[in-house]
Protein backbone atom coordinates (compact mmCIF):
# COMPACT_ATOMS: atom_id res chain seq x y z
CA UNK A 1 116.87 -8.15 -69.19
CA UNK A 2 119.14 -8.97 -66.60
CA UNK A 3 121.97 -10.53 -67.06
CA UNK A 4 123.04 -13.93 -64.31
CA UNK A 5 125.85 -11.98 -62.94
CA UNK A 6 123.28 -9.60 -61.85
CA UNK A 7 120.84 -11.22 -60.56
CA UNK A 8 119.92 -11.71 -56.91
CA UNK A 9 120.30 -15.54 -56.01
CA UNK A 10 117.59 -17.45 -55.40
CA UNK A 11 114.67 -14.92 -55.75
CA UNK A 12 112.17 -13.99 -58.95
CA UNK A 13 113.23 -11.85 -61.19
CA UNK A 14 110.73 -11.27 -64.57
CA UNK A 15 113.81 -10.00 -66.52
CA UNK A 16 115.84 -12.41 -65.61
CA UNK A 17 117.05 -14.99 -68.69
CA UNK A 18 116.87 -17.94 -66.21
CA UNK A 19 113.60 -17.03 -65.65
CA UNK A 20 112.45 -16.55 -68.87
CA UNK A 21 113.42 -19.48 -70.39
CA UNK A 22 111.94 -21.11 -67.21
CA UNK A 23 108.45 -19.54 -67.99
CA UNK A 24 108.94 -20.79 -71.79
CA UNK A 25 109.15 -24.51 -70.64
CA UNK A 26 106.04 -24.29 -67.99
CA UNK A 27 104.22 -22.61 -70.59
CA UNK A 28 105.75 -25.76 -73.16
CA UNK A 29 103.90 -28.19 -70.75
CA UNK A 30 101.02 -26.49 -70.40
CA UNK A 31 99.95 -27.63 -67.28
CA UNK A 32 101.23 -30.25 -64.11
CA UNK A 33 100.79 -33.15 -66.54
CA UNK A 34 102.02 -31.73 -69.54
CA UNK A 35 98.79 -31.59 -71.70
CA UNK A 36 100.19 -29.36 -74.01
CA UNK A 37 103.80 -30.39 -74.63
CA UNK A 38 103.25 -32.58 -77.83
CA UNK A 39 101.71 -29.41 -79.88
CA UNK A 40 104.01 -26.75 -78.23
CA UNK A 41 107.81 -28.56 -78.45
CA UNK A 42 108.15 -28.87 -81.69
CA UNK A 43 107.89 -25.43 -82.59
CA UNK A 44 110.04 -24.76 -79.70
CA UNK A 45 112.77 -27.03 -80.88
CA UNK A 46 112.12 -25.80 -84.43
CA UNK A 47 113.09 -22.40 -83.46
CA UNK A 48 116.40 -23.61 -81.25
CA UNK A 49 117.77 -25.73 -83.95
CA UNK A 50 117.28 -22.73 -86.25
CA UNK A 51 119.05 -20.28 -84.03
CA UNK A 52 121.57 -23.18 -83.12
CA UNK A 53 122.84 -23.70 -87.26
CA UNK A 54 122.85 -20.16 -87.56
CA UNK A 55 124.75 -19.12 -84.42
CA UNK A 56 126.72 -22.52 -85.64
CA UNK A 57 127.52 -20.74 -88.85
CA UNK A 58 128.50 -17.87 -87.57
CA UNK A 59 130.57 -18.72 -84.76
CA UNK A 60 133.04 -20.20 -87.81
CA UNK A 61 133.63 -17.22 -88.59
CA UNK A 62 133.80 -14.97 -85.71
CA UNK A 63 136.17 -17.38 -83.86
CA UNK A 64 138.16 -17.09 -87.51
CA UNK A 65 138.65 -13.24 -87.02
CA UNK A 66 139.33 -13.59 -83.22
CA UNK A 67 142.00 -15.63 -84.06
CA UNK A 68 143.52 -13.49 -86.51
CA UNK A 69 143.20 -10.41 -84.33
CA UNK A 70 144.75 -12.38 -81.41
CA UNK A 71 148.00 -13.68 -83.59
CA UNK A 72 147.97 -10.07 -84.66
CA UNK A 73 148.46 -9.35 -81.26
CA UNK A 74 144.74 -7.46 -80.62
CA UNK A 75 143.95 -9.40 -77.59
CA UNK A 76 141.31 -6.82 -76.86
CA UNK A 77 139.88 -6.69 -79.93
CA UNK A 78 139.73 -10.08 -80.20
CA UNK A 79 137.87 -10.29 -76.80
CA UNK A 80 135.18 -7.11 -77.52
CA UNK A 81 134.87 -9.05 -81.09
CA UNK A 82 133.73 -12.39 -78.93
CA UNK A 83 132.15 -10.64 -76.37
CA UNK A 84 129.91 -8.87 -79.04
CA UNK A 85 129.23 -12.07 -80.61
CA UNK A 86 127.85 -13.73 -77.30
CA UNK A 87 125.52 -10.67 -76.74
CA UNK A 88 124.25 -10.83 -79.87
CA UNK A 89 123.22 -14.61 -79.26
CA UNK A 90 122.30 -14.19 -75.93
CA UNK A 91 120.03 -11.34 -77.12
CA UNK A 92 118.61 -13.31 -80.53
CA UNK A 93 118.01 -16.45 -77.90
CA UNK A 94 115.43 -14.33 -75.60
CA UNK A 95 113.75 -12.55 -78.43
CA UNK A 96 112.60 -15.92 -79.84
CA UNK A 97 111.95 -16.98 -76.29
CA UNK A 98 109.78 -13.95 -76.42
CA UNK A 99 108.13 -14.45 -79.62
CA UNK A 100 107.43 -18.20 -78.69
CA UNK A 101 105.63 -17.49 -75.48
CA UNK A 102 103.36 -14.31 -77.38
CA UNK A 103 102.13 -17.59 -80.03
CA UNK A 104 101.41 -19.87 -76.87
CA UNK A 105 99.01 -17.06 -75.74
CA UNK A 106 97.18 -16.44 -78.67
């Protein structure tokens, strides 16, 4: 996948997150008129508020640790420990972007 900062502006990218979430919500509609939105968005939000509590949840106690590491004077560990966090949402967010657009085909 390809992260935003790497991205070319304003051109089509099929690994791009933008992109893929962008294909998730045409495919969410269906079609020009939406024909399919009141059967697909609820599963959609079903997933994202799942993914939301848990990254919710987590975040607690991530920021917790930061914190600690930060008074402790580990800046940088405190960063990779947030950075690492962030990936691991970004990464959980586009695999159930993934899996969402595979049940739309079937």
């Amino acid at each position: 996948m390809t992260a935003p900062p790497d991205a070319v502006q304003d051109q089509f990218s099929a690994d791009s997150w933008w992109w893929q979430f962008r294909e998730l919500i045409d495919m969410v509609k269906g079609d020009e008129i939406g024909s399919k939105y009141n059967v697909r968005q609820p599963m959609v939000r079903a997933a994202f508020d799942s993914l939301e509590k848990k990254f919710a949840a987590e975040a607690w106690k991530v920021e917790q640790k930061a914190v600690a590491l930060r008074n402790a004077g580990k800046t940088a560990e405190a960063t990779a420990l947030l950075d690492d966090f962030m990936t691991k949402c970004v990464e959980e967010s586009l695999a159930t972007v993934k899996t969402l657009k595979a049940k739309m085909l079937d």
